[in-house]
Protein backbone atom coordinates (compact mmCIF):
# COMPACT_ATOMS: atom_id res chain seq x y z
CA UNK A 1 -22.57 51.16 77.86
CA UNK A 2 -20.87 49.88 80.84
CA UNK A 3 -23.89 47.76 81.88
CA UNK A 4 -24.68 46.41 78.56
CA UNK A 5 -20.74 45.07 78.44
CA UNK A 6 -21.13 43.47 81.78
CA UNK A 7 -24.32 41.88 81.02
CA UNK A 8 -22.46 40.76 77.47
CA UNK A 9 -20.35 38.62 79.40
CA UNK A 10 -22.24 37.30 82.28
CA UNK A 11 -22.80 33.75 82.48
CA UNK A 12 -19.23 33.38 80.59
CA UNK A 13 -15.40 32.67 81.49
CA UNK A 14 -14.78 36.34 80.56
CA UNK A 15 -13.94 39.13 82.47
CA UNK A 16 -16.09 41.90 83.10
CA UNK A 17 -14.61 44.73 80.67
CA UNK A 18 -13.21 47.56 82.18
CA UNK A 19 -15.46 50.91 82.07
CA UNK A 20 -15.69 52.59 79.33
CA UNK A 21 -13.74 56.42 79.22
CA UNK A 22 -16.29 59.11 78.60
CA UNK A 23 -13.95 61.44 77.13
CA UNK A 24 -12.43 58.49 74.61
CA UNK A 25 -15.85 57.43 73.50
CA UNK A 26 -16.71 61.17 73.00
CA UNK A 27 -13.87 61.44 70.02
CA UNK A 28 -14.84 58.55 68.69
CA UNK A 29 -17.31 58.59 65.08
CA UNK A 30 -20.26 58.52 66.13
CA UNK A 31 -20.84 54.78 66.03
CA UNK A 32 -20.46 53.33 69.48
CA UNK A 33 -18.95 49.43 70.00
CA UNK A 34 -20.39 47.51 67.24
CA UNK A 35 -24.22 47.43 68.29
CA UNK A 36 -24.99 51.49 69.03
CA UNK A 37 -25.25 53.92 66.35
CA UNK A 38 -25.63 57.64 67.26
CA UNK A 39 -25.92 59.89 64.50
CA UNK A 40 -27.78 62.65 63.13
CA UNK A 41 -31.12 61.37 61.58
CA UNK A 42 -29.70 61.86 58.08
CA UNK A 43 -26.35 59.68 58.73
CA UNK A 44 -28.41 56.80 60.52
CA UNK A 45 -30.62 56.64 57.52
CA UNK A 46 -27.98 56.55 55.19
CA UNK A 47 -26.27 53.83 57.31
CA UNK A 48 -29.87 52.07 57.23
CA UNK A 49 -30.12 52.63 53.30
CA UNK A 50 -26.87 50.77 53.05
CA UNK A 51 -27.68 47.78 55.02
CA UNK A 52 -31.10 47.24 53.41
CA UNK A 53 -29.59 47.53 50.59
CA UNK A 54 -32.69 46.47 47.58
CA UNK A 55 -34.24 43.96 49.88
CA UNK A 56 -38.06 45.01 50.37
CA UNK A 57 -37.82 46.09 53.70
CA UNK A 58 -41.30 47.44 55.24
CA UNK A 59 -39.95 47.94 59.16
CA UNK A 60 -37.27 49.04 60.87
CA UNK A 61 -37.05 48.56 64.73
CA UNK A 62 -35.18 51.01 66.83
CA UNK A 63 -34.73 51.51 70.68
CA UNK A 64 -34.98 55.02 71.64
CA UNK A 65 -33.53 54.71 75.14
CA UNK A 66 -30.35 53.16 77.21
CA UNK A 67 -31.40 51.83 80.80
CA UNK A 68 -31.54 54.68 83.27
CA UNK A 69 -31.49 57.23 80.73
CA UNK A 70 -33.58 60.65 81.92
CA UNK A 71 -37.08 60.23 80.48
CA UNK A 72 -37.07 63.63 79.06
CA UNK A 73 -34.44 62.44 76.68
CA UNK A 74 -36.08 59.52 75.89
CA UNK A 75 -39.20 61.83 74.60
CA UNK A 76 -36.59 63.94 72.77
CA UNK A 77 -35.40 60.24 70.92
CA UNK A 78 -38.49 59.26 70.42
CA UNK A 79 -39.36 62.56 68.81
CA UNK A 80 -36.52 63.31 66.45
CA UNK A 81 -37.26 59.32 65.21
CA UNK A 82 -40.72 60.36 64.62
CA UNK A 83 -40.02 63.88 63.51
CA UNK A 84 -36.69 63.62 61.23
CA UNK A 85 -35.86 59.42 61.00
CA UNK A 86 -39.20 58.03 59.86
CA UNK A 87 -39.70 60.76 56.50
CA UNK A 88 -36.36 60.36 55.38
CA UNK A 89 -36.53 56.46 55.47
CA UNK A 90 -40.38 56.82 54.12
CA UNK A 91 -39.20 58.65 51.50
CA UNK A 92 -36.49 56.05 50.37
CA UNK A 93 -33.14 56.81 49.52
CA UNK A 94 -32.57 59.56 47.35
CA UNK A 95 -31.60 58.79 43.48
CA UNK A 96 -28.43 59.94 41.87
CA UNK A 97 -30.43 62.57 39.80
CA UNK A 98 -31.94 63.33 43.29
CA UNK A 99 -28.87 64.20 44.61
């Protein structure tokens, strides 16, 4: 997060932010600064559900990894998208009588 806040202000008047506290961020919700979202796969698709809203969206894009994150994490992203994410948002958002 640190790097993608520096490179947010490079080239600018602005000061490079100061580093972000682990342990803050960690009691945070889930949603991280305005442009990450960590969640379960469940609470991003809702999130995604709400933002598409009933426009006739066909793709979604999504970046699985952070620069210099382990690759074996990156697999495990890339897995739970393919694994948990993709059905639920296939499937569409459930109806009222759905539940």
């Amino acid at each position: 997060m640190d790097s993608y806040r520096k490179h947010k202000v490079e080239g600018t008047d602005q000061p490079v932010p100061r580093p972000i506290d682990p342990d803050r961020v960690r009691n945070q919700p889930p949603r991280i600064l305005s442009y990450f979202w960590c969640d379960t796969s469940e609470a991003v698709a809702e999130r995604t559900f709400d933002l598409v809203g009933d426009a006739p969206v066909e793709t979604v894009f999504l970046i699985a990894f952070i620069g210099g994150q382990p690759e074996n994490a990156v697999a495990r992203h890339v897995q739970t998208v393919c694994t948990r994410l993709a059905p639920i948002l296939a499937a569409g958002r459930p109806t009222k009588a759905e539940g």
